[in-house]
PDB file of N, CA and C in Angstrom:
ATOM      1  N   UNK A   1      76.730 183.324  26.559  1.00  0.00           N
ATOM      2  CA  UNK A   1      75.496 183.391  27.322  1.00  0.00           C
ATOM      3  C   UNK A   1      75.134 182.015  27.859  1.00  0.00           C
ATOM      4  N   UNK A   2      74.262 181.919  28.743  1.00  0.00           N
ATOM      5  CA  UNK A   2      73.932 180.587  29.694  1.00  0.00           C
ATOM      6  C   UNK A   2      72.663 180.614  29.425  1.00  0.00           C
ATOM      7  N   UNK A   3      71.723 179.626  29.351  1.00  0.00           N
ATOM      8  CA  UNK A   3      70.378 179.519  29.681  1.00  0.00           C
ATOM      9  C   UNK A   3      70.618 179.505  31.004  1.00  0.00           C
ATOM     10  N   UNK A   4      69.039 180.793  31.421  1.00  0.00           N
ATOM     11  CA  UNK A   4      68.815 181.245  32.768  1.00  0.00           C
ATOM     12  C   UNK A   4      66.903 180.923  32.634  1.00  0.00           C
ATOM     13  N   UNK A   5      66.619 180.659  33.784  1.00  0.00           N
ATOM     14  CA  UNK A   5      64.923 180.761  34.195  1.00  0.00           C
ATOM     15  C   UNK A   5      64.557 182.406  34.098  1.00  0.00           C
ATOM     16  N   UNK A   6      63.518 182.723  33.070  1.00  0.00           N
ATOM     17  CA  UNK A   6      62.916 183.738  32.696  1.00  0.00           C
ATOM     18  C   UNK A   6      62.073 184.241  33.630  1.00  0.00           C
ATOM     19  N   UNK A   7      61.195 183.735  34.183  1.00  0.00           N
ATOM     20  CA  UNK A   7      59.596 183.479  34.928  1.00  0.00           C
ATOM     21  C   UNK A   7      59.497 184.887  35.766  1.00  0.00           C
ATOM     22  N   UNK A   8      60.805 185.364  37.030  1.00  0.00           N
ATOM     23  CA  UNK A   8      60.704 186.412  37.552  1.00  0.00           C
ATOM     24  C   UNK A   8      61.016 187.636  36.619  1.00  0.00           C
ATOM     25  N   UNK A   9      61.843 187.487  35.381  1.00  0.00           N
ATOM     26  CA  UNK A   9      62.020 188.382  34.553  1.00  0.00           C
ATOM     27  C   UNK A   9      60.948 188.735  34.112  1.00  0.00           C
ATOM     28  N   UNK A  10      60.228 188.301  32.796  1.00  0.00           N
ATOM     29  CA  UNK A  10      58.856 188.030  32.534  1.00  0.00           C
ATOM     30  C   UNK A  10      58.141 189.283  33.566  1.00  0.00           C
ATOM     31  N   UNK A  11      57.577 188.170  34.812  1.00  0.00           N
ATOM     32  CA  UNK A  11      57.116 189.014  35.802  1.00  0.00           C
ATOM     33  C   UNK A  11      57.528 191.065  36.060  1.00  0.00           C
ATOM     34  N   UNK A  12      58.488 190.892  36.375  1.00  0.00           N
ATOM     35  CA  UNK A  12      59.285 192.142  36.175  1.00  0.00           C
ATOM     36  C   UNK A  12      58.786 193.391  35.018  1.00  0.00           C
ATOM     37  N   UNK A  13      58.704 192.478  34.288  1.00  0.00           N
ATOM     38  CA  UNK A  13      58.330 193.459  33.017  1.00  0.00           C
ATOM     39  C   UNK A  13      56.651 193.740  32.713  1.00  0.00           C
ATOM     40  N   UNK A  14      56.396 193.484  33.360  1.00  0.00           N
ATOM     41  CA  UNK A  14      55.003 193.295  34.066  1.00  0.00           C
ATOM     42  C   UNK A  14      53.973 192.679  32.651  1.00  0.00           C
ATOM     43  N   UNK A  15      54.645 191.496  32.053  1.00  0.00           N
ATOM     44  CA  UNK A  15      54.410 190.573  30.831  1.00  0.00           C
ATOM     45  C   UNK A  15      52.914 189.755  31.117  1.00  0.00           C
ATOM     46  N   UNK A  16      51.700 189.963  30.325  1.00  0.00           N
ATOM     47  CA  UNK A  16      50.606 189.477  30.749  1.00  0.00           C
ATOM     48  C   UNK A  16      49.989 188.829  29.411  1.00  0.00           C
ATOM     49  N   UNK A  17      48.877 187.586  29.545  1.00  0.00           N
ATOM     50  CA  UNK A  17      48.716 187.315  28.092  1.00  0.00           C
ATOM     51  C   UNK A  17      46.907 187.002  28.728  1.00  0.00           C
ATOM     52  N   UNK A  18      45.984 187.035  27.521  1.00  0.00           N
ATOM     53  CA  UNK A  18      44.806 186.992  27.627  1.00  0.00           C
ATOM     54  C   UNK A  18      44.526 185.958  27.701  1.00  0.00           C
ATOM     55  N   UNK A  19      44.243 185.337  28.826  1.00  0.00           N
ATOM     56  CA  UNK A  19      44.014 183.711  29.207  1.00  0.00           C
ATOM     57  C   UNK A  19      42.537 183.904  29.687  1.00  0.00           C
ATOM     58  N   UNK A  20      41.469 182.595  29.881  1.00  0.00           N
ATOM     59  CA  UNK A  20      40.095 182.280  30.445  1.00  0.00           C
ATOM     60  C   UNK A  20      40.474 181.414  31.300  1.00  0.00           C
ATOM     61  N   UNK A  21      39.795 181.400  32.903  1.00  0.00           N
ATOM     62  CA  UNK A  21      39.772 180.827  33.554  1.00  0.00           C
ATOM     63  C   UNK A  21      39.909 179.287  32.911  1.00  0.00           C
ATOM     64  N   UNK A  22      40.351 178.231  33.363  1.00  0.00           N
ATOM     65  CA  UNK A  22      40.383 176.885  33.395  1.00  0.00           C
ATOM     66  C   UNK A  22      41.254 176.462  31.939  1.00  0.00           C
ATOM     67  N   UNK A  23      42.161 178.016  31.075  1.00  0.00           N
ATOM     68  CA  UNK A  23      43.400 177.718  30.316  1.00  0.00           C
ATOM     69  C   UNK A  23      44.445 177.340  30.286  1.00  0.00           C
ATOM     70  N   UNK A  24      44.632 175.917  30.190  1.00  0.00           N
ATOM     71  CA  UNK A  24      45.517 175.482  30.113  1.00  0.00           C
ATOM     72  C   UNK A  24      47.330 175.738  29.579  1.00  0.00           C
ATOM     73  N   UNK A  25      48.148 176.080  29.703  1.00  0.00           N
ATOM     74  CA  UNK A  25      49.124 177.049  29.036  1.00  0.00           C
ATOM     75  C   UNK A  25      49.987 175.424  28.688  1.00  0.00           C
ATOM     76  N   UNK A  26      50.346 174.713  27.217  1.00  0.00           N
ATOM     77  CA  UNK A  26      51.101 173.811  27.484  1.00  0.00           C
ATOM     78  C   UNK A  26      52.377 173.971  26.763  1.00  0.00           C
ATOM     79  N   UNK A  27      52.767 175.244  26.337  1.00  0.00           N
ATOM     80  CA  UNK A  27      54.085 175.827  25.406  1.00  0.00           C
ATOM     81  C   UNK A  27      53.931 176.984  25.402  1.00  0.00           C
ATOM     82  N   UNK A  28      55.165 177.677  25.095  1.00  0.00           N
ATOM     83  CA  UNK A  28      55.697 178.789  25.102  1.00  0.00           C
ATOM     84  C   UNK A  28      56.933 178.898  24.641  1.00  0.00           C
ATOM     85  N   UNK A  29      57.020 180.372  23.532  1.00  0.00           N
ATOM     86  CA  UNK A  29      57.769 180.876  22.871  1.00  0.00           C
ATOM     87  C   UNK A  29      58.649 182.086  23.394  1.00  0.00           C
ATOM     88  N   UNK A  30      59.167 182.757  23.893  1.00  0.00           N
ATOM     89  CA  UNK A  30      59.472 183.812  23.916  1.00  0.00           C
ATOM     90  C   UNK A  30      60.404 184.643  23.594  1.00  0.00           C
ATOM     91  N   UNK A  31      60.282 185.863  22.922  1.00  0.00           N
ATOM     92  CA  UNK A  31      61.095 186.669  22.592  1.00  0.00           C
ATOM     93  C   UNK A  31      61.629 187.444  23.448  1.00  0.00           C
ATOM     94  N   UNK A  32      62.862 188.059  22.893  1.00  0.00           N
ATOM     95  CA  UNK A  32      63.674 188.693  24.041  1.00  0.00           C
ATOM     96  C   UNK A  32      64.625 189.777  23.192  1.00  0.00           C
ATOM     97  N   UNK A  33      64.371 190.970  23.272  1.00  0.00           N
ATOM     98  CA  UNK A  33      65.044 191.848  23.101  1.00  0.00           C
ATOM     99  C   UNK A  33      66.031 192.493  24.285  1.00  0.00           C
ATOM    100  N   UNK A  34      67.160 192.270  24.187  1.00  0.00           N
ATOM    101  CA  UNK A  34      68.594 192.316  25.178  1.00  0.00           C
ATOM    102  C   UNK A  34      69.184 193.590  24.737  1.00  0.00           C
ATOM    103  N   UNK A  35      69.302 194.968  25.806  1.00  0.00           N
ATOM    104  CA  UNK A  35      70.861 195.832  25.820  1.00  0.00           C
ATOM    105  C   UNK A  35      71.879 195.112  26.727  1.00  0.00           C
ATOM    106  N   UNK A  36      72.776 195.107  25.477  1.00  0.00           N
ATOM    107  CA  UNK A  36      73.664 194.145  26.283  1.00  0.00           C
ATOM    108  C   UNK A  36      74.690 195.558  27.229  1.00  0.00           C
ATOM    109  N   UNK A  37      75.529 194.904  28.002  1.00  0.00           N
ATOM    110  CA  UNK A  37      76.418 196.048  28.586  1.00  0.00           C
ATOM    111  C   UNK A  37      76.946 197.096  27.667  1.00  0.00           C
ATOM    112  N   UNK A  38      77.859 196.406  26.534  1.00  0.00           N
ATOM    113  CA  UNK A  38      78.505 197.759  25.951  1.00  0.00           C
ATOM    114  C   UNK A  38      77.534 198.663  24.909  1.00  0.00           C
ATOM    115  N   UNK A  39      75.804 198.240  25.243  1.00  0.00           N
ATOM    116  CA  UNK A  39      75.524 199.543  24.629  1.00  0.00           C
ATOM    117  C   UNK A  39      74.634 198.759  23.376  1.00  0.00           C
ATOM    118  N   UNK A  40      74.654 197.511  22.837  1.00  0.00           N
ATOM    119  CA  UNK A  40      74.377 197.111  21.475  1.00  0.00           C
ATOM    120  C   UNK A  40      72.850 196.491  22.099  1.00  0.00           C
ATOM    121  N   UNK A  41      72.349 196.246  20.969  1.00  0.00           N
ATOM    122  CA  UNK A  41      70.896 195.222  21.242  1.00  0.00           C
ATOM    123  C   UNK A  41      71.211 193.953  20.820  1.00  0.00           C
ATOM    124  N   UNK A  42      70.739 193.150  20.749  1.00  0.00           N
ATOM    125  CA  UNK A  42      70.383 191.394  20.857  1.00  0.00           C
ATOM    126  C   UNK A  42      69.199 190.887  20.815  1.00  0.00           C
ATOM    127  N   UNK A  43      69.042 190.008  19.968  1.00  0.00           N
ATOM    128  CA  UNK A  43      67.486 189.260  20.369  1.00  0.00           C
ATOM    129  C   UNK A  43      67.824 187.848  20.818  1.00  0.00           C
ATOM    130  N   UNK A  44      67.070 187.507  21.693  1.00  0.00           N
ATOM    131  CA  UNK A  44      67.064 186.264  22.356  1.00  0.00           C
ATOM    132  C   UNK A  44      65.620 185.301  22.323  1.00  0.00           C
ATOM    133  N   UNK A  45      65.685 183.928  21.925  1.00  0.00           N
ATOM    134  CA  UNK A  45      64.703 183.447  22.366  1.00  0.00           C
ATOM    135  C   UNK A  45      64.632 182.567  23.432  1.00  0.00           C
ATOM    136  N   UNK A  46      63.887 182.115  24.042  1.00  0.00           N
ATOM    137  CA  UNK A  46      63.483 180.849  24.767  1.00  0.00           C
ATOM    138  C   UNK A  46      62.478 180.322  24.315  1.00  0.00           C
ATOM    139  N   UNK A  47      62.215 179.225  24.988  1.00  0.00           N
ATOM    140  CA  UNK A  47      61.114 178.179  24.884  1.00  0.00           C
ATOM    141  C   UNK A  47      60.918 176.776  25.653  1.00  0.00           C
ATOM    142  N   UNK A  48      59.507 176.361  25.979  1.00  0.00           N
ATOM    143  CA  UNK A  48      59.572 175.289  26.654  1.00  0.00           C
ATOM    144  C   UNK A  48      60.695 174.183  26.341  1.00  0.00           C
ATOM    145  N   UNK A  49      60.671 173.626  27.276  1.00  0.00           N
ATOM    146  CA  UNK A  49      61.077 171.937  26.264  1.00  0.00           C
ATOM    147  C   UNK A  49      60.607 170.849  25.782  1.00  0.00           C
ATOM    148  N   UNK A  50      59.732 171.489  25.799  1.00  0.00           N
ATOM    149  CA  UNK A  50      59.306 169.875  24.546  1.00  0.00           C
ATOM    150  C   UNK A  50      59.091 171.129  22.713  1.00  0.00           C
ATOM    151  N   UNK A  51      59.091 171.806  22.788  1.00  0.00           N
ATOM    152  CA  UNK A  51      59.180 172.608  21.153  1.00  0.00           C
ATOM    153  C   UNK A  51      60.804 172.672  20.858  1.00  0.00           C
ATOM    154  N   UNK A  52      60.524 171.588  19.368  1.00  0.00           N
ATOM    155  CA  UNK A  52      61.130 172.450  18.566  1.00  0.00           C
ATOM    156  C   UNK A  52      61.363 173.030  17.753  1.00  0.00           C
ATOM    157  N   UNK A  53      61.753 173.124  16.613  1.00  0.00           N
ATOM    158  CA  UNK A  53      61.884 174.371  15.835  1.00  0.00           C
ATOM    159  C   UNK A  53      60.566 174.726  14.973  1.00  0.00           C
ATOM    160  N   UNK A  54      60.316 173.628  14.576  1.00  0.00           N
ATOM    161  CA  UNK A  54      58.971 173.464  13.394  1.00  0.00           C
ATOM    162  C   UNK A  54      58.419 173.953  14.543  1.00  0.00           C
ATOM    163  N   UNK A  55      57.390 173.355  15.619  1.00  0.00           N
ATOM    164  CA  UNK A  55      56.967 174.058  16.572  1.00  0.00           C
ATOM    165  C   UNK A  55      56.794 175.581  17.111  1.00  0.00           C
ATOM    166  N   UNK A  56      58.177 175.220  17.378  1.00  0.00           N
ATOM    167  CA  UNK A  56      58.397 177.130  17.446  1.00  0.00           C
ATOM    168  C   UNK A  56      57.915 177.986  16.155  1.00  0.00           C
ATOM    169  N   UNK A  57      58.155 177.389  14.971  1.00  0.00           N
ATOM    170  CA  UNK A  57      58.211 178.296  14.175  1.00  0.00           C
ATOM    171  C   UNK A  57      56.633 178.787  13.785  1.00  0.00           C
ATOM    172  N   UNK A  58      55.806 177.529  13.804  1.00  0.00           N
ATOM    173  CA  UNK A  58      54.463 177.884  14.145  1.00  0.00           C
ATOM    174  C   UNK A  58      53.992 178.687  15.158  1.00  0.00           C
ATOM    175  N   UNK A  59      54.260 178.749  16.606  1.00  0.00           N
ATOM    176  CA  UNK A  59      54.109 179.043  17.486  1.00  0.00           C
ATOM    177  C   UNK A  59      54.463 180.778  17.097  1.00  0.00           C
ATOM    178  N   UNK A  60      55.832 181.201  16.537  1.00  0.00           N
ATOM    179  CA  UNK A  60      55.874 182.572  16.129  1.00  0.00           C
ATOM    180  C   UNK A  60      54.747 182.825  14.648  1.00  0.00           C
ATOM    181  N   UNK A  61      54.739 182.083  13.907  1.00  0.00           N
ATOM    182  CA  UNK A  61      53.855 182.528  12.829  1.00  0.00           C
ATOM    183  C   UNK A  61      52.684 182.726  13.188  1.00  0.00           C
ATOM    184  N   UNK A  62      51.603 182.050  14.214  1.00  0.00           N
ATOM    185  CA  UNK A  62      51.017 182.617  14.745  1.00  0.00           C
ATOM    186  C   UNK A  62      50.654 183.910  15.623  1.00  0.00           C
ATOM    187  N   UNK A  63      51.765 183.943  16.039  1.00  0.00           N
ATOM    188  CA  UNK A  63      51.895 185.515  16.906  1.00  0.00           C
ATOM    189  C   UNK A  63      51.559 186.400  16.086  1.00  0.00           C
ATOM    190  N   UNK A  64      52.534 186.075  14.857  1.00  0.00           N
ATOM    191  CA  UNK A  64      52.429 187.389  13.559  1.00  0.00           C
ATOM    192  C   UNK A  64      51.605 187.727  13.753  1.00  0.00           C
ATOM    193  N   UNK A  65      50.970 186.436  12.721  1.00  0.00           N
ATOM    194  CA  UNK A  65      49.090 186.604  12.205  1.00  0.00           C
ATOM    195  C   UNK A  65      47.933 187.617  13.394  1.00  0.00           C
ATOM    196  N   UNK A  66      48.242 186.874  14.986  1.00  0.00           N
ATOM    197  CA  UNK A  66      47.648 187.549  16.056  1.00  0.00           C
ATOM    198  C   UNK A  66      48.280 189.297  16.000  1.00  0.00           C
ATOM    199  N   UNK A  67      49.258 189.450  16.225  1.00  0.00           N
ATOM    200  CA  UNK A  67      49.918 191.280  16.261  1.00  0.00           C
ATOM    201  C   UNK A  67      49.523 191.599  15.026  1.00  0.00           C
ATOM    202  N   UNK A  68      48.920 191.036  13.695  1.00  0.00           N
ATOM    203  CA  UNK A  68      48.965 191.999  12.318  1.00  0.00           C
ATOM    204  C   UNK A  68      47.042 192.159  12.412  1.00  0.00           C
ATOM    205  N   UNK A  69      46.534 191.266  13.218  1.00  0.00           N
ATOM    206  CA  UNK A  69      44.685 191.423  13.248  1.00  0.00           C
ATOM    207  C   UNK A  69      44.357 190.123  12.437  1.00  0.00           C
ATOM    208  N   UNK A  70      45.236 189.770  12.381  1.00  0.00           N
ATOM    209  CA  UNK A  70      45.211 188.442  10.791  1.00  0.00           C
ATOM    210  C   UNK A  70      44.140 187.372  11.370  1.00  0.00           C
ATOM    211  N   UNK A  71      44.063 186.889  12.720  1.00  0.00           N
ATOM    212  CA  UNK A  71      43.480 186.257  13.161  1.00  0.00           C
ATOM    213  C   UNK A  71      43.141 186.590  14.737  1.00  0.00           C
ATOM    214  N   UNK A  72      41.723 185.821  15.496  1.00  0.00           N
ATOM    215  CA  UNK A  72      42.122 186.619  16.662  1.00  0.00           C
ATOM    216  C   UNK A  72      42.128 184.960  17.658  1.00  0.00           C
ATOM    217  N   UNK A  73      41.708 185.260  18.826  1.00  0.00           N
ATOM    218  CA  UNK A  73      41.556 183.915  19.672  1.00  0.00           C
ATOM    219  C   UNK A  73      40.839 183.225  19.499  1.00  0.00           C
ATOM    220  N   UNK A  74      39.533 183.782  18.874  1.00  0.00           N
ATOM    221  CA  UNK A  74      37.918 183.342  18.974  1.00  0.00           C
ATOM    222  C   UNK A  74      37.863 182.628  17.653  1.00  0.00           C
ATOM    223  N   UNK A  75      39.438 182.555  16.724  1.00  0.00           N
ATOM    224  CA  UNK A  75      39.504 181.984  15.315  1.00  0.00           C
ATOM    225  C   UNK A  75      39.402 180.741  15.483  1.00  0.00           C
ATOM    226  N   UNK A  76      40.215 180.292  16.484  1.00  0.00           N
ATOM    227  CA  UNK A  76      40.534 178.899  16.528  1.00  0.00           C
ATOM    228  C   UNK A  76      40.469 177.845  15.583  1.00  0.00           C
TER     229      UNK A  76
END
């Protein structure tokens, strides 16, 4: 596999996140669930470049916490 630019993919999938006017976005994680051709699944990640792993790994442990109700935006 190659790193490829996500952004129109993303788009495509019609991928939206709950932002407030004048939010700054300065990282990003993303997951990626892949059918590959012969039929199998794959997970894929990306991510900006300046994260790394510790980063990332926060960056997903948070998600958790957000998808389980664990915490919400307004926690901060």
């Amino acid at each position: 596999m190659a790193d490829q630019p996500i952004g129109q993919l993303l788009d495509s999938l019609g991928v939206t996140a709950d932002l407030d006017d004048g939010d700054l976005v300065t990282d990003a994680l993303v997951i990626l669930k892949v059918l590959q051709p012969d039929g199998s699944i794959a997970l894929s990640t990306g991510a900006t470049d300046t994260r790394d792993w510790i980063n990332q790994t926060g960056l997903l442990r948070s998600a958790i916490d957000i998808s389980e109700g664990n915490i919400r935006r307004s926690d901060d």
